[in-house]
C-alpha atoms as a PDB file:
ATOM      1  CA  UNK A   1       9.041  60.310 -57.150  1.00  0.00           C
ATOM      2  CA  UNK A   2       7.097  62.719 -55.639  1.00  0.00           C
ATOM      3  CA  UNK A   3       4.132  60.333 -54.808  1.00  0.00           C
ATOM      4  CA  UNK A   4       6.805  58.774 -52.799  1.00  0.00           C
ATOM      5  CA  UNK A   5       8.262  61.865 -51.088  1.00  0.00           C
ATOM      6  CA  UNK A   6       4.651  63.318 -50.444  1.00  0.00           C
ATOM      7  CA  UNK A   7       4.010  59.341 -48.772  1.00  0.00           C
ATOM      8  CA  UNK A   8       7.112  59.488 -46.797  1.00  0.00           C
ATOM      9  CA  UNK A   9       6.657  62.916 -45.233  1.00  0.00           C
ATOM     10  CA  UNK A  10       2.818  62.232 -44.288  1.00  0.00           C
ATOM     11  CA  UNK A  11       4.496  59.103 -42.460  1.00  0.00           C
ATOM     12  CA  UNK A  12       7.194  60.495 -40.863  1.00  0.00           C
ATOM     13  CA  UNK A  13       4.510  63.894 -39.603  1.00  0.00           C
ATOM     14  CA  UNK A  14       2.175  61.068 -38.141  1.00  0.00           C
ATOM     15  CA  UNK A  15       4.774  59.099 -36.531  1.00  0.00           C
ATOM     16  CA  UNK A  16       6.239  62.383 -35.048  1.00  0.00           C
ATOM     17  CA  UNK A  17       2.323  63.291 -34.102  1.00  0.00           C
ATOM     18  CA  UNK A  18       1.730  60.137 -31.998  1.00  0.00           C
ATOM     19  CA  UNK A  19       4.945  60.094 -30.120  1.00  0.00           C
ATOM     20  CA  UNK A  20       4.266  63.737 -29.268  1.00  0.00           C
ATOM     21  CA  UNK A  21       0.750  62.772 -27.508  1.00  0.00           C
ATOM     22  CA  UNK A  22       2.360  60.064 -25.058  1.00  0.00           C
ATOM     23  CA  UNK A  23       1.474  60.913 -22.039  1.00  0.00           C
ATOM     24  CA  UNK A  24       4.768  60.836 -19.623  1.00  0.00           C
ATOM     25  CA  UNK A  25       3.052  59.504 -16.122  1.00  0.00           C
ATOM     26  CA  UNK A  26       3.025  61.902 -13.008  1.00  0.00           C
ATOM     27  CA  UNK A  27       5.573  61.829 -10.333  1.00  0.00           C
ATOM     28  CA  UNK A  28       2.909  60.148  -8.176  1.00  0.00           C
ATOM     29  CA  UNK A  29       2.237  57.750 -10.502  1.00  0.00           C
ATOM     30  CA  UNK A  30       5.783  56.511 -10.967  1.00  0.00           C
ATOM     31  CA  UNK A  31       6.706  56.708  -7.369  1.00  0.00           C
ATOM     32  CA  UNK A  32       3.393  54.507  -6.355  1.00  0.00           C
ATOM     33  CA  UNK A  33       5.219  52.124  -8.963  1.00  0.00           C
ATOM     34  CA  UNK A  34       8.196  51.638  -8.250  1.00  0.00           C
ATOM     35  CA  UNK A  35       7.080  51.415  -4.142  1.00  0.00           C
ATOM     36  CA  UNK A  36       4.482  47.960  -5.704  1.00  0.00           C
ATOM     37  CA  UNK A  37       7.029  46.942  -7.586  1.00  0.00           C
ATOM     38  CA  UNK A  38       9.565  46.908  -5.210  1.00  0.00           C
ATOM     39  CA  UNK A  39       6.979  45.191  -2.204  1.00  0.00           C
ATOM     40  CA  UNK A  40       5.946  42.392  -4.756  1.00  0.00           C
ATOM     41  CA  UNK A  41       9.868  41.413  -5.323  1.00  0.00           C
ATOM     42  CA  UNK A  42      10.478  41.699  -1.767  1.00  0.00           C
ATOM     43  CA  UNK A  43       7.513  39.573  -0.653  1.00  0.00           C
ATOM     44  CA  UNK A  44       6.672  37.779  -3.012  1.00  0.00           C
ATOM     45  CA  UNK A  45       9.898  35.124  -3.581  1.00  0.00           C
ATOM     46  CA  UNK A  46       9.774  31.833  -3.042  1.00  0.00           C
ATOM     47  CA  UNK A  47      12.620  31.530  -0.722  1.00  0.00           C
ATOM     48  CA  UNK A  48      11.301  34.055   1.745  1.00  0.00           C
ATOM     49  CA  UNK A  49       9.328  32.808   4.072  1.00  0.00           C
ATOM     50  CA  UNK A  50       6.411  35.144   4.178  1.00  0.00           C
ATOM     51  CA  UNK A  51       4.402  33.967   7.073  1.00  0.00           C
ATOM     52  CA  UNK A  52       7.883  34.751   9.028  1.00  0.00           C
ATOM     53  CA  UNK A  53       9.539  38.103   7.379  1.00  0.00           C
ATOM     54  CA  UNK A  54       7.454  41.170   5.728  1.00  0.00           C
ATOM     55  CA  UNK A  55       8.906  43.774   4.424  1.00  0.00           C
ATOM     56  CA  UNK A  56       6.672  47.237   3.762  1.00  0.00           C
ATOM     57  CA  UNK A  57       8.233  49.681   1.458  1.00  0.00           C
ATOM     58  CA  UNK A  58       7.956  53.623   3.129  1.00  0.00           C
ATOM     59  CA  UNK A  59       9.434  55.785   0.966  1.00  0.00           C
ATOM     60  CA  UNK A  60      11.274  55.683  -2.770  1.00  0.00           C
ATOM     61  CA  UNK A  61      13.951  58.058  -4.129  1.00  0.00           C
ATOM     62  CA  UNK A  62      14.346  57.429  -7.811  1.00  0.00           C
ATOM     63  CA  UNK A  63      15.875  59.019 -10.630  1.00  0.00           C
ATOM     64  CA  UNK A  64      15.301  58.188 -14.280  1.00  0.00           C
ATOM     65  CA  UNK A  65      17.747  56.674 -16.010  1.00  0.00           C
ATOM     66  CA  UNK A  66      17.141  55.687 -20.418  1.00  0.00           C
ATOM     67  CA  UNK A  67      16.946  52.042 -19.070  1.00  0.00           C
ATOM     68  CA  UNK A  68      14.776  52.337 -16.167  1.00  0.00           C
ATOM     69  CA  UNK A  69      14.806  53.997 -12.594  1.00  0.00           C
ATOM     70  CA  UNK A  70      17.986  53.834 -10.512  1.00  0.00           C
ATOM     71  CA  UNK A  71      16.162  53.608  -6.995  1.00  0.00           C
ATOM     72  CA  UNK A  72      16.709  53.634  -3.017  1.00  0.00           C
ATOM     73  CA  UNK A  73      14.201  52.609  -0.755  1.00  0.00           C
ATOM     74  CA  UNK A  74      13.109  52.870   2.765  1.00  0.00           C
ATOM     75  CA  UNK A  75      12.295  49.570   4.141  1.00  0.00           C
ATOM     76  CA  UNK A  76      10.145  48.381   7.069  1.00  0.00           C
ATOM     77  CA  UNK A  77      11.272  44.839   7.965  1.00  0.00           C
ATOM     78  CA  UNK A  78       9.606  42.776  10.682  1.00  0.00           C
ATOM     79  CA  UNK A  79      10.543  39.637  11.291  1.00  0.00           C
ATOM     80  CA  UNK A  80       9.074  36.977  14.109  1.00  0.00           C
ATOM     81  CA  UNK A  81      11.570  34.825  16.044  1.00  0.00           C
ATOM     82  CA  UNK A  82      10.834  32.198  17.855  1.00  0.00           C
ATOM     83  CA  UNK A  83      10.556  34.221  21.016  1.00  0.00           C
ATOM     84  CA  UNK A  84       9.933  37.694  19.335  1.00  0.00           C
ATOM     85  CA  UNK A  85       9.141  40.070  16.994  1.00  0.00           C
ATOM     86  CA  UNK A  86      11.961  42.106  15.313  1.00  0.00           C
ATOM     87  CA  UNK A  87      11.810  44.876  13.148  1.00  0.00           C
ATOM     88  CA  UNK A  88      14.262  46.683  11.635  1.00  0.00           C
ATOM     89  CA  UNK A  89      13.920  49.493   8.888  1.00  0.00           C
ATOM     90  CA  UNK A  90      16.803  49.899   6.075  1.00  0.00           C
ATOM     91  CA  UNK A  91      18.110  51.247   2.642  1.00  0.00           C
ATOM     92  CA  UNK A  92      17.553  48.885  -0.036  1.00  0.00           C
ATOM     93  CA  UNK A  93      18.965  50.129  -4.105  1.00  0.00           C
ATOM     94  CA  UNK A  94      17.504  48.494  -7.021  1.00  0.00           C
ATOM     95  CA  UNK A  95      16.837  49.049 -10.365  1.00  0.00           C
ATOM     96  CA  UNK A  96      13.764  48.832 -11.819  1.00  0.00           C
ATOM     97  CA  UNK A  97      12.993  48.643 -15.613  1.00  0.00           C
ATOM     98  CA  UNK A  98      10.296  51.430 -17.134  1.00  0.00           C
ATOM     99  CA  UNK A  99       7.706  48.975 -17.303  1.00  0.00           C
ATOM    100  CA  UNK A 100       7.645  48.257 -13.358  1.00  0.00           C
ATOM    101  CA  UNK A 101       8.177  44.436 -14.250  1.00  0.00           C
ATOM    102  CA  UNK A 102      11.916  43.732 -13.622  1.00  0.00           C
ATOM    103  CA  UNK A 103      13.939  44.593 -10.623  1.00  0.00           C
ATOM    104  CA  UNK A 104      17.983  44.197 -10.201  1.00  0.00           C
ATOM    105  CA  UNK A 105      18.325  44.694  -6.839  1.00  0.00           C
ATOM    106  CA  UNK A 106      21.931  46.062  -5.808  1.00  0.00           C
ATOM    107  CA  UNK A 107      23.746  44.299  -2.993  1.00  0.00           C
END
């Protein structure tokens, strides 16, 4: 019994141990993340196309959420017409999951 209890409690210290060292990444870090993964959604679908809309992502404003990041982004769109180039810049909200691979853009 106590072979068992002495087990459990080395287990349970270790676990406690390693989840204390994760590192938590740095406010640059995350926002340079969320601003690539937000550009690769935005240019990189396959019914946009690219070679006539970009879209460059300026600035992020984020706030973390236990899912992911709740997000709003400053867009640079420019798009070329026929006859001209128009560009535009916007608010676009998304949210993106915590490992930067998903992105539920809100409408």
């Amino acid at each position: 019994m106590t072979k068992q209890f002495r087990y459990l409690c080395i287990m349970l210290l270790s676990g406690l141990s390693l989840v204390s060292c994760l590192k938590k990444p740095a406010k640059n870090e995350v926002e340079a993340n969320l601003k690539n993964a937000m550009d690769l959604y935005l240019n990189h679908q396959p019914r946009i196309d690219t070679s006539q809309v970009k879209f460059n992502v300026l600035t992020v404003t984020y706030y973390e959420a236990s899912k992911g990041y709740i997000c709003e982004f400053k867009v640079h769109m420019k798009q070329q017409l026929a006859d001209r180039l128009v560009d535009t810049v916007g608010i676009m909200s998304a949210n993106i999951a915590k490992d930067f691979k998903t992105v539920n853009r809100k409408f």
